[in-house]
N, C-alpha and C. Protein backbone atom coordinates (compact mmCIF):
# COMPACT_ATOMS: atom_id res chain seq x y z
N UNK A 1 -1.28 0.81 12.90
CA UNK A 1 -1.39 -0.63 13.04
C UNK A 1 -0.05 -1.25 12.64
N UNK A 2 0.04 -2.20 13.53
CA UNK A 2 1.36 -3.20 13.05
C UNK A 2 1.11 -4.33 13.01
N UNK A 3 2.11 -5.43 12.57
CA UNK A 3 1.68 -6.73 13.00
C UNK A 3 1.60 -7.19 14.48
N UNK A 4 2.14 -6.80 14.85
CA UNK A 4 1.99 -7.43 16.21
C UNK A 4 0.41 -6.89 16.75
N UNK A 5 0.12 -5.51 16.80
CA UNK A 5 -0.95 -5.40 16.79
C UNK A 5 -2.83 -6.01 16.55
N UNK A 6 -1.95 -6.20 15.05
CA UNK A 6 -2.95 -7.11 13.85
C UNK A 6 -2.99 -8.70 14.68
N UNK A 7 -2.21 -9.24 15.24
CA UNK A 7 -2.12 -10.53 15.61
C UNK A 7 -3.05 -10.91 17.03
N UNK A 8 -2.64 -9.68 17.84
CA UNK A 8 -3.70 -9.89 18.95
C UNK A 8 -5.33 -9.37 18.85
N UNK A 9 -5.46 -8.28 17.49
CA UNK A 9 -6.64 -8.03 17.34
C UNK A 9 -7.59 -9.63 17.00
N UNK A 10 -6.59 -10.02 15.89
CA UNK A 10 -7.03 -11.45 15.17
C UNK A 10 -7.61 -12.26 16.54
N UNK A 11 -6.88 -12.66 16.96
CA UNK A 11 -6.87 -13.29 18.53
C UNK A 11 -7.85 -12.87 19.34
N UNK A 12 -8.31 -11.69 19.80
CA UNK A 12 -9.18 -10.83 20.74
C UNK A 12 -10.61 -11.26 19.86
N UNK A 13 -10.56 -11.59 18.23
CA UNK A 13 -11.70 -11.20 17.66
C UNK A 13 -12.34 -12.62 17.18
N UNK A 14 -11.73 -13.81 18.13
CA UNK A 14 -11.34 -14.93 18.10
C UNK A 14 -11.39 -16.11 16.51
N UNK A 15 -10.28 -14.88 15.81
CA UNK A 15 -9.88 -15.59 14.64
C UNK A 15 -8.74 -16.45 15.03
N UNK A 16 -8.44 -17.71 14.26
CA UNK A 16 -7.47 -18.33 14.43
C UNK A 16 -6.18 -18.03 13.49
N UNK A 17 -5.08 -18.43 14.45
CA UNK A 17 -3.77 -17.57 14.38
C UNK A 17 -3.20 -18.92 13.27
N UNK A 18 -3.05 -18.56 11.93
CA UNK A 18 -2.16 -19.27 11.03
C UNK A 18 -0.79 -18.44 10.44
N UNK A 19 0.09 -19.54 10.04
CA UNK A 19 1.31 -19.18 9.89
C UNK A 19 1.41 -18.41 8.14
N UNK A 20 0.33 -18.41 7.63
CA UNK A 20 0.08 -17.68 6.29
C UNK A 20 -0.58 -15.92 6.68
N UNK A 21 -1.44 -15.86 7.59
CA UNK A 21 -1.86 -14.74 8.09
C UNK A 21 -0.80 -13.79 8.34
N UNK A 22 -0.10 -14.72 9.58
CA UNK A 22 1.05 -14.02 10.04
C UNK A 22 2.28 -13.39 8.82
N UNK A 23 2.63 -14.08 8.60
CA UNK A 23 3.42 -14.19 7.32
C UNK A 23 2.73 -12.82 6.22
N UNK A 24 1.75 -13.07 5.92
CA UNK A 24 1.10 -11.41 4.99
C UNK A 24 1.23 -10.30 6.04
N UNK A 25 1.34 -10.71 7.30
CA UNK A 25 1.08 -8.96 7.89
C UNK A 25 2.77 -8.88 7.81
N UNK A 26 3.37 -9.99 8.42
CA UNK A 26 5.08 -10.03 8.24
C UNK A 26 5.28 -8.93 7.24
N UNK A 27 5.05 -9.38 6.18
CA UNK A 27 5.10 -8.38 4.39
C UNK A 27 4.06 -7.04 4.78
N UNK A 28 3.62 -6.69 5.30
CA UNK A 28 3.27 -5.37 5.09
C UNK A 28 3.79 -4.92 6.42
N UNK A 29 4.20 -5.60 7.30
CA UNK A 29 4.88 -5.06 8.31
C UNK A 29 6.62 -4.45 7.87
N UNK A 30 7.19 -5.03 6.86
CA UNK A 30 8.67 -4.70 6.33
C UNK A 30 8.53 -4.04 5.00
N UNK A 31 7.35 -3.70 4.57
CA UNK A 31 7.24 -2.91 3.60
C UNK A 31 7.02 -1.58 3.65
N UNK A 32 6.34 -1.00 4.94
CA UNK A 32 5.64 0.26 5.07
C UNK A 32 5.40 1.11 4.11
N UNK A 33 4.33 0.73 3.03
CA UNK A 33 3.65 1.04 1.95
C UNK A 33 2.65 -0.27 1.76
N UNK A 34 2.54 0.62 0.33
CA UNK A 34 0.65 -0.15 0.09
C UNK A 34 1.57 -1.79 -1.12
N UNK A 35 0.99 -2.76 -0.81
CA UNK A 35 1.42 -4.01 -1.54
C UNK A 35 0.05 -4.77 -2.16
N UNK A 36 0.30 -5.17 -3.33
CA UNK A 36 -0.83 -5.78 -4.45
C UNK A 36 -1.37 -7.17 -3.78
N UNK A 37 -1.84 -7.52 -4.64
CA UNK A 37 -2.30 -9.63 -3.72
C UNK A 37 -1.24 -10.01 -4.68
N UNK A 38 -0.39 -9.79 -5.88
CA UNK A 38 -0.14 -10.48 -6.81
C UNK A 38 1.39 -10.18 -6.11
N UNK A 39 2.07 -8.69 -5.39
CA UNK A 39 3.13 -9.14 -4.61
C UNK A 39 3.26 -9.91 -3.38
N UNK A 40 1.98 -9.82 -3.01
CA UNK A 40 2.00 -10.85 -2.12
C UNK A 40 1.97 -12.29 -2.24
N UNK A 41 1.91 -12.56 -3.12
CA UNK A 41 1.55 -14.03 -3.77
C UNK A 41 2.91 -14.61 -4.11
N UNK A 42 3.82 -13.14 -4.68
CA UNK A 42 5.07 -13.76 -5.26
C UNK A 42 5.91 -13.76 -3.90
N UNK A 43 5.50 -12.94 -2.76
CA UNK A 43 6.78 -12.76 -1.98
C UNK A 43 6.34 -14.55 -1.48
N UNK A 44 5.45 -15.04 -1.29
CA UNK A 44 5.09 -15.76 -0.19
C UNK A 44 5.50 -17.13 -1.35
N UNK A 45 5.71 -17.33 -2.30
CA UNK A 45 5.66 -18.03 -3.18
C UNK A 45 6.56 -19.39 -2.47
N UNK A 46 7.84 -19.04 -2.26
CA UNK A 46 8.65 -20.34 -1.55
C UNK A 46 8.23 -20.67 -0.43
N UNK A 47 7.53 -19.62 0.57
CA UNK A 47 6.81 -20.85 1.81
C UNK A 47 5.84 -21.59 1.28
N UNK A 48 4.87 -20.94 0.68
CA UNK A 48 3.80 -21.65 0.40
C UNK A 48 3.46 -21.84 -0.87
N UNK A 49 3.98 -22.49 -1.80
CA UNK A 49 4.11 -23.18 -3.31
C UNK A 49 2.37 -22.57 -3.84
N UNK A 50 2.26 -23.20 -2.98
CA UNK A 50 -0.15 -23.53 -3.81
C UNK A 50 -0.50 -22.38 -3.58
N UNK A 51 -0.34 -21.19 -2.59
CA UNK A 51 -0.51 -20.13 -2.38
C UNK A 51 -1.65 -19.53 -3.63
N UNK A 52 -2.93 -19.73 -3.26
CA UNK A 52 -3.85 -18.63 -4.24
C UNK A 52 -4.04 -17.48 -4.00
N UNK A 53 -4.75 -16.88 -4.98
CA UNK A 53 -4.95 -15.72 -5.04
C UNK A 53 -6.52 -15.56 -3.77
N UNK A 54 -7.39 -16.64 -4.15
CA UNK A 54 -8.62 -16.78 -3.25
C UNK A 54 -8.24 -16.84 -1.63
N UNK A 55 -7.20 -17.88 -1.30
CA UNK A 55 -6.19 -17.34 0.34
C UNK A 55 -6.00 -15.98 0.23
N UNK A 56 -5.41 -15.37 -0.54
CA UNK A 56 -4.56 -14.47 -0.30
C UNK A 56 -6.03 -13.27 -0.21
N UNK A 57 -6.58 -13.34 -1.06
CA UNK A 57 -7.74 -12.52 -0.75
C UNK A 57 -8.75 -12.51 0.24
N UNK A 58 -9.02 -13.59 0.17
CA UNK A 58 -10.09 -13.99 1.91
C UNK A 58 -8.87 -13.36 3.30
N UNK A 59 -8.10 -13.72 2.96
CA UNK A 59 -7.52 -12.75 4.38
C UNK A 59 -6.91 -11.42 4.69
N UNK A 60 -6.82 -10.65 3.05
CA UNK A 60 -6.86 -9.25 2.87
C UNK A 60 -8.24 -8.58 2.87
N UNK A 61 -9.44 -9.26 2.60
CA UNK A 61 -10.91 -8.88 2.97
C UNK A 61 -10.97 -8.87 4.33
N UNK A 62 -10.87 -10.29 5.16
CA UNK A 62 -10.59 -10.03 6.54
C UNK A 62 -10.26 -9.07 7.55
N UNK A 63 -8.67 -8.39 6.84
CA UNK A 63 -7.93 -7.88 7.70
C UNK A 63 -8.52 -6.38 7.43
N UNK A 64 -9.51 -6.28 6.16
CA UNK A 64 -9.68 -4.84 6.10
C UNK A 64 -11.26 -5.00 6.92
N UNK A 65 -11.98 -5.92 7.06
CA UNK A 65 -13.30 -5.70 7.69
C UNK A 65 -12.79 -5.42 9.68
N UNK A 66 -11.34 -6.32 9.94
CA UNK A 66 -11.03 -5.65 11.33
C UNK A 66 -10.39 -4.33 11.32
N UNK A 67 -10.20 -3.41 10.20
CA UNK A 67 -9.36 -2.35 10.33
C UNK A 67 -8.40 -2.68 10.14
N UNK A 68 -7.56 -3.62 9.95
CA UNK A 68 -5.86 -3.89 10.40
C UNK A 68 -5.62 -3.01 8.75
N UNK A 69 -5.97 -3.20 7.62
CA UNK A 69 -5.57 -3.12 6.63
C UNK A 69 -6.35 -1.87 6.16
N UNK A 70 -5.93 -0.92 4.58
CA UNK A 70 -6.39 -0.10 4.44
C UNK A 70 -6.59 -0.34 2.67
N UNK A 71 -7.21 0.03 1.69
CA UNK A 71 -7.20 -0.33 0.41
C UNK A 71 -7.45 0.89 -0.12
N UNK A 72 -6.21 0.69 -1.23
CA UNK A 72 -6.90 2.11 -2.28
C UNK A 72 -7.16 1.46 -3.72
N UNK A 73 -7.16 1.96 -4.49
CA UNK A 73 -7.04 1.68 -5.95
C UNK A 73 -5.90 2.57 -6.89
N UNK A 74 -5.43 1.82 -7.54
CA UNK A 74 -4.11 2.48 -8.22
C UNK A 74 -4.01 1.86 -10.01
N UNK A 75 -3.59 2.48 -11.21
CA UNK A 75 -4.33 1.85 -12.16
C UNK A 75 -5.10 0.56 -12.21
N UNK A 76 -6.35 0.63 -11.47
CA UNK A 76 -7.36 -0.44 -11.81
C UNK A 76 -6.98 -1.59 -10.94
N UNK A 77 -5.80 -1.54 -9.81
CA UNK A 77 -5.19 -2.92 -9.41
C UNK A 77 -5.47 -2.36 -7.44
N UNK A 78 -6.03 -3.11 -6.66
CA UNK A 78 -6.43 -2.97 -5.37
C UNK A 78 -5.10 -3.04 -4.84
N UNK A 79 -4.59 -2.12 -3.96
CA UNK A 79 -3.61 -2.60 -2.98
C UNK A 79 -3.77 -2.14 -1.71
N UNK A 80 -2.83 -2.41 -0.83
CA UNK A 80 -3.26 -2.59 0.60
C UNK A 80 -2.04 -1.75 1.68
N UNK A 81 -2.44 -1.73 2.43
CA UNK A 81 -1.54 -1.12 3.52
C UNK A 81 -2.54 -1.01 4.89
N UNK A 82 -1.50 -1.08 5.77
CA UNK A 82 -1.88 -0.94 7.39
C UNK A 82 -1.89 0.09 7.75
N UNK A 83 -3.71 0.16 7.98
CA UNK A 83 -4.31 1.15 8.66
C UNK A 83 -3.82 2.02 9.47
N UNK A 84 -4.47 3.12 9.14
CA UNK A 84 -3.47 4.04 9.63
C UNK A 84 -4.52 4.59 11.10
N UNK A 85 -3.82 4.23 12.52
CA UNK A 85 -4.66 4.42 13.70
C UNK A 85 -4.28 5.91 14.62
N UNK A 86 -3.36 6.68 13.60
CA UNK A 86 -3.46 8.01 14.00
C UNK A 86 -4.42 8.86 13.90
N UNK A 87 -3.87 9.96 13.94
CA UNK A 87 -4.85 11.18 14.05
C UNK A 87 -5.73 11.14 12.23
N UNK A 88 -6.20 11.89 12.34
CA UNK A 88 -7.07 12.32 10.70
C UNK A 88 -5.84 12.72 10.42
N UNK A 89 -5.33 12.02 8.80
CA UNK A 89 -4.44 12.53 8.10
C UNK A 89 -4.73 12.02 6.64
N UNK A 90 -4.01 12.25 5.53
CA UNK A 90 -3.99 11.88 4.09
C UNK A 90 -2.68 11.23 3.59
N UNK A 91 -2.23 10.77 2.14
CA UNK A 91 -1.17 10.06 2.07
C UNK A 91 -0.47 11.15 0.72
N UNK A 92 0.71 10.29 0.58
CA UNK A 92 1.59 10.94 -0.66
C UNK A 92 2.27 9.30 -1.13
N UNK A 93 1.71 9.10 -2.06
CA UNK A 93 2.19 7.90 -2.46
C UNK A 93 2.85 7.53 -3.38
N UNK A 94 3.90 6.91 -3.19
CA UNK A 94 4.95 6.61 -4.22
C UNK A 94 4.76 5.17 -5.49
N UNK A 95 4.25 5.98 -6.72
CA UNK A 95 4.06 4.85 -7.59
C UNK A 95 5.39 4.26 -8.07
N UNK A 96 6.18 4.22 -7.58
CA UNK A 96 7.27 3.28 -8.15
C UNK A 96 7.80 2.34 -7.00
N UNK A 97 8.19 2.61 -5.56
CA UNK A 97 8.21 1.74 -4.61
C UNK A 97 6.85 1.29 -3.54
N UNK A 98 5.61 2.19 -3.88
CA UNK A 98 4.74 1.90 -2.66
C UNK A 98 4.62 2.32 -1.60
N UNK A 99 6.01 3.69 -1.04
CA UNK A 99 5.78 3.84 0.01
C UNK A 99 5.09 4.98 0.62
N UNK A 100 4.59 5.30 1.38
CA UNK A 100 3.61 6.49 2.10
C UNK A 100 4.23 7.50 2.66
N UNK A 101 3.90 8.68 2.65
CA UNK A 101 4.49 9.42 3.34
C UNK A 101 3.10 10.52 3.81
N UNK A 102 2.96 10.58 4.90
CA UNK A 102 1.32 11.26 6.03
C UNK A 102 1.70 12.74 5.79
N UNK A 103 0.88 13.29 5.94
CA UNK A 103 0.15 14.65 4.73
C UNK A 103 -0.92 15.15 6.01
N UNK A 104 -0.86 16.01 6.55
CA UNK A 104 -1.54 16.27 7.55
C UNK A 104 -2.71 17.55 6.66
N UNK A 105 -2.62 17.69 5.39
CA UNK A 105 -3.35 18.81 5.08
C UNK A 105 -4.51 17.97 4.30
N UNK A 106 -5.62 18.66 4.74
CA UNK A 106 -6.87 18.09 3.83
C UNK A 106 -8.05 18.67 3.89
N UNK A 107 -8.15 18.81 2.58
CA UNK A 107 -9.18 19.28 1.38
C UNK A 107 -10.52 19.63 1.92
N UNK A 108 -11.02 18.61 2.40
CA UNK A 108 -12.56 18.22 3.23
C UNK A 108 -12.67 20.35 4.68
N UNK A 109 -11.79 20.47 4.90
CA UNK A 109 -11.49 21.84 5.98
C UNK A 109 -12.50 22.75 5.16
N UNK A 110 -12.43 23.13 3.79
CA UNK A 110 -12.93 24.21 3.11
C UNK A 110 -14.41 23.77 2.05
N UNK A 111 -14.72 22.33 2.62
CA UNK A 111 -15.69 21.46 1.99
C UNK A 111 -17.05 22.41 2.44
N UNK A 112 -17.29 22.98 3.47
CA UNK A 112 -18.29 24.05 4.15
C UNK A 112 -18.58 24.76 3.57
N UNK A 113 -17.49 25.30 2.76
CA UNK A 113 -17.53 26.68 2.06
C UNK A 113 -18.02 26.56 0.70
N UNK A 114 -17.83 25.34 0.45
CA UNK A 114 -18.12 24.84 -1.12
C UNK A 114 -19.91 24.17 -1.12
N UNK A 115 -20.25 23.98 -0.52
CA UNK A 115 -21.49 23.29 0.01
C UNK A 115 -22.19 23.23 1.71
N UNK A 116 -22.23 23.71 2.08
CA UNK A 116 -22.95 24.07 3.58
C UNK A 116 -24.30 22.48 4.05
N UNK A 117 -24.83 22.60 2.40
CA UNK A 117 -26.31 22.20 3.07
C UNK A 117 -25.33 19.74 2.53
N UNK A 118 -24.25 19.87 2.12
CA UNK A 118 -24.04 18.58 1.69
C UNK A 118 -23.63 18.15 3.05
N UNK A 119 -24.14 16.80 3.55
CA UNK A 119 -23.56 15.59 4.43
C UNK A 119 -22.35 14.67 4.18
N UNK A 120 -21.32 15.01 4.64
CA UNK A 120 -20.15 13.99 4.12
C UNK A 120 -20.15 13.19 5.29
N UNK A 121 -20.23 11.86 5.04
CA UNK A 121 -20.15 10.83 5.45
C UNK A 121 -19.03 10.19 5.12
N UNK A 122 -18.00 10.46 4.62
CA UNK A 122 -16.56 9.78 4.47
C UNK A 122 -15.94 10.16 3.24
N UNK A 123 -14.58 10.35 3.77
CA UNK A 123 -14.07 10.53 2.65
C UNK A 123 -11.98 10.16 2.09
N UNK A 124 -11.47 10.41 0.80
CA UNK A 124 -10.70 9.80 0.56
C UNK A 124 -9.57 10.80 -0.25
N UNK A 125 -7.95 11.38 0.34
CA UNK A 125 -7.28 11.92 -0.43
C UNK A 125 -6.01 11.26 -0.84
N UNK A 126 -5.52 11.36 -1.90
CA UNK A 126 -4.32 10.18 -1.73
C UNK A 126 -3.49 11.43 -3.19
N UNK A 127 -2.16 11.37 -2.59
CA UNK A 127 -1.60 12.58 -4.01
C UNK A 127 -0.23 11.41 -4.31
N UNK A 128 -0.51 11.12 -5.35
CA UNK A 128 0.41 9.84 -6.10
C UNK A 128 1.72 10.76 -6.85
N UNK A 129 2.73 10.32 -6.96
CA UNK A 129 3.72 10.71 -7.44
C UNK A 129 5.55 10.01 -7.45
N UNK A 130 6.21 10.28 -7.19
CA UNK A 130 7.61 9.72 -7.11
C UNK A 130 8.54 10.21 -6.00
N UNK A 131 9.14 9.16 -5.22
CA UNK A 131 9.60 9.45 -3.72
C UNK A 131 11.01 9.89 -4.17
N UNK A 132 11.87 10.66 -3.66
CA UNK A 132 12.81 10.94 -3.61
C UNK A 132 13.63 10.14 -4.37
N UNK A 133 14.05 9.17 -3.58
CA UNK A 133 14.80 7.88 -3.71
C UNK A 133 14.19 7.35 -4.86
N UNK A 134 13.28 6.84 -5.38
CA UNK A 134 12.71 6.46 -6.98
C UNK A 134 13.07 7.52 -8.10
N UNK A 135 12.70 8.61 -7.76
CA UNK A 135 12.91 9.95 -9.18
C UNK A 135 14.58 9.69 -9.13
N UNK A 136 15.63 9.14 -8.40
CA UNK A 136 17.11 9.55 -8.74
C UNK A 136 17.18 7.81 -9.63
N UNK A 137 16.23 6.91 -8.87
CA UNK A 137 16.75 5.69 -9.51
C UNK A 137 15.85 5.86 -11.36
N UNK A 138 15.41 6.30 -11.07
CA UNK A 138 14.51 6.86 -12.36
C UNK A 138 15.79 7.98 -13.39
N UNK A 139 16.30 9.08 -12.81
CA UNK A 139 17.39 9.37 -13.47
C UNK A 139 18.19 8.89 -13.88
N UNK A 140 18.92 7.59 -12.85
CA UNK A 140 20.02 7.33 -13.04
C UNK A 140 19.69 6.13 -14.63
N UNK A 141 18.74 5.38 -14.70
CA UNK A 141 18.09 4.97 -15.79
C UNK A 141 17.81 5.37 -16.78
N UNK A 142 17.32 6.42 -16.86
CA UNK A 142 17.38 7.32 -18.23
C UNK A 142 18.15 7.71 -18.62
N UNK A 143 19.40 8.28 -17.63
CA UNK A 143 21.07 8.86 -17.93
C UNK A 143 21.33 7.30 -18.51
N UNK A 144 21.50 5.82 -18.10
CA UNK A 144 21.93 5.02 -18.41
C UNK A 144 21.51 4.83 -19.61
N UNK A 145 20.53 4.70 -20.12
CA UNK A 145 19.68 4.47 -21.93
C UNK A 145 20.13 5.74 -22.44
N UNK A 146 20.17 6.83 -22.42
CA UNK A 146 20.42 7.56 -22.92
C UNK A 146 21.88 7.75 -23.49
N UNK A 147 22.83 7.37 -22.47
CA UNK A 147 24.24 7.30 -22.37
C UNK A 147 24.67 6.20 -24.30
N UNK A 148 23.55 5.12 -23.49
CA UNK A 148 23.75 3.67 -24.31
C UNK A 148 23.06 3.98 -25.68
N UNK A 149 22.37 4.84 -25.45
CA UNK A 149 22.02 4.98 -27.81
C UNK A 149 23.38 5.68 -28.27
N UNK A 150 24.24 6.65 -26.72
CA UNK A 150 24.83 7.61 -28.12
C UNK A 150 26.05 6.98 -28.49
N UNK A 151 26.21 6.20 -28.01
CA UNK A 151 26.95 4.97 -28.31
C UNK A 151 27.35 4.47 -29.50
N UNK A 152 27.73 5.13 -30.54
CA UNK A 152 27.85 4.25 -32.07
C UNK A 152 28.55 3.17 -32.31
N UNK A 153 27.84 2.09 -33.23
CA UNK A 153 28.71 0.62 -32.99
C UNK A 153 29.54 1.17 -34.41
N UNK A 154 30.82 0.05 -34.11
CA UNK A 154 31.98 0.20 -34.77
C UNK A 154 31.59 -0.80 -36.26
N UNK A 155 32.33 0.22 -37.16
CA UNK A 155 31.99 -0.69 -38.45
C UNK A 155 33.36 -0.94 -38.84
């Protein structure tokens, strides 16, 4: 799913097209990762001053009852990302920037073997950790504090 996508579904499903709607898929359209209501609240903050959390939520409920959107949970805080309209796949998610990276291996294959007579009716894998690009900005931060205690001030 993309925005442009998301815009004609909205349209086809004869929701009306506002410039705040657009604007949240905008932000998950230039983010490609999962984003909070509370970054969304701050990115959107200079278009729209009054911007609530109750907007911002009535149209992230929305966009996940058409599919456009996808929700996980991450310490205790809901965030969001665009549905993913590929094949069956899983995620690798980056807790320091948000971003996804598709995981074609999953768990549920050997679920038969573990239980025969159980009905799965849906299910959810997500492997959280640190993207490339975050673990060096994460080094380079710790080399920096670290650098800065051994530092002795001058007497």
């Amino acid at each position: 799913m993309n925005k442009r996508e998301a815009m004609v579904l909205l349209k086809n499903k004869g929701y009306k097209h506002t410039d705040k709607r657009e604007d949240i898929l905008e932000l998950f359209d230039q983010k490609g990762g999962y984003l909070s209501a509370k970054e969304i609240q701050t990115a959107l903050k200079d278009s729209y001053p009054g911007i609530s959390f109750d907007t911002i939520y009535r149209n992230l409920s929305l966009f996940q009852d058409l599919m456009i959107l996808e929700e996980t949970e991450l310490d205790g805080e809901k965030i969001y990302q665009f549905h993913c309209t590929e094949h069956h796949h899983h995620h690798l998610i980056c807790l320091s920037c948000g971003k996804t990276r598709t995981i074609d291996v999953c768990p549920m294959q050997d679920l038969s073997q573990i239980d025969p007579e159980f009905q799965v009716t849906g299910h959810k894998f997500e492997i959280y950790g640190y993207c490339k690009s975050c673990q060096l900005k994460i080094k380079e931060l710790e080399k920096k504090n670290h650098d800065s205690m051994m530092v002795s001030p001058k007497v």
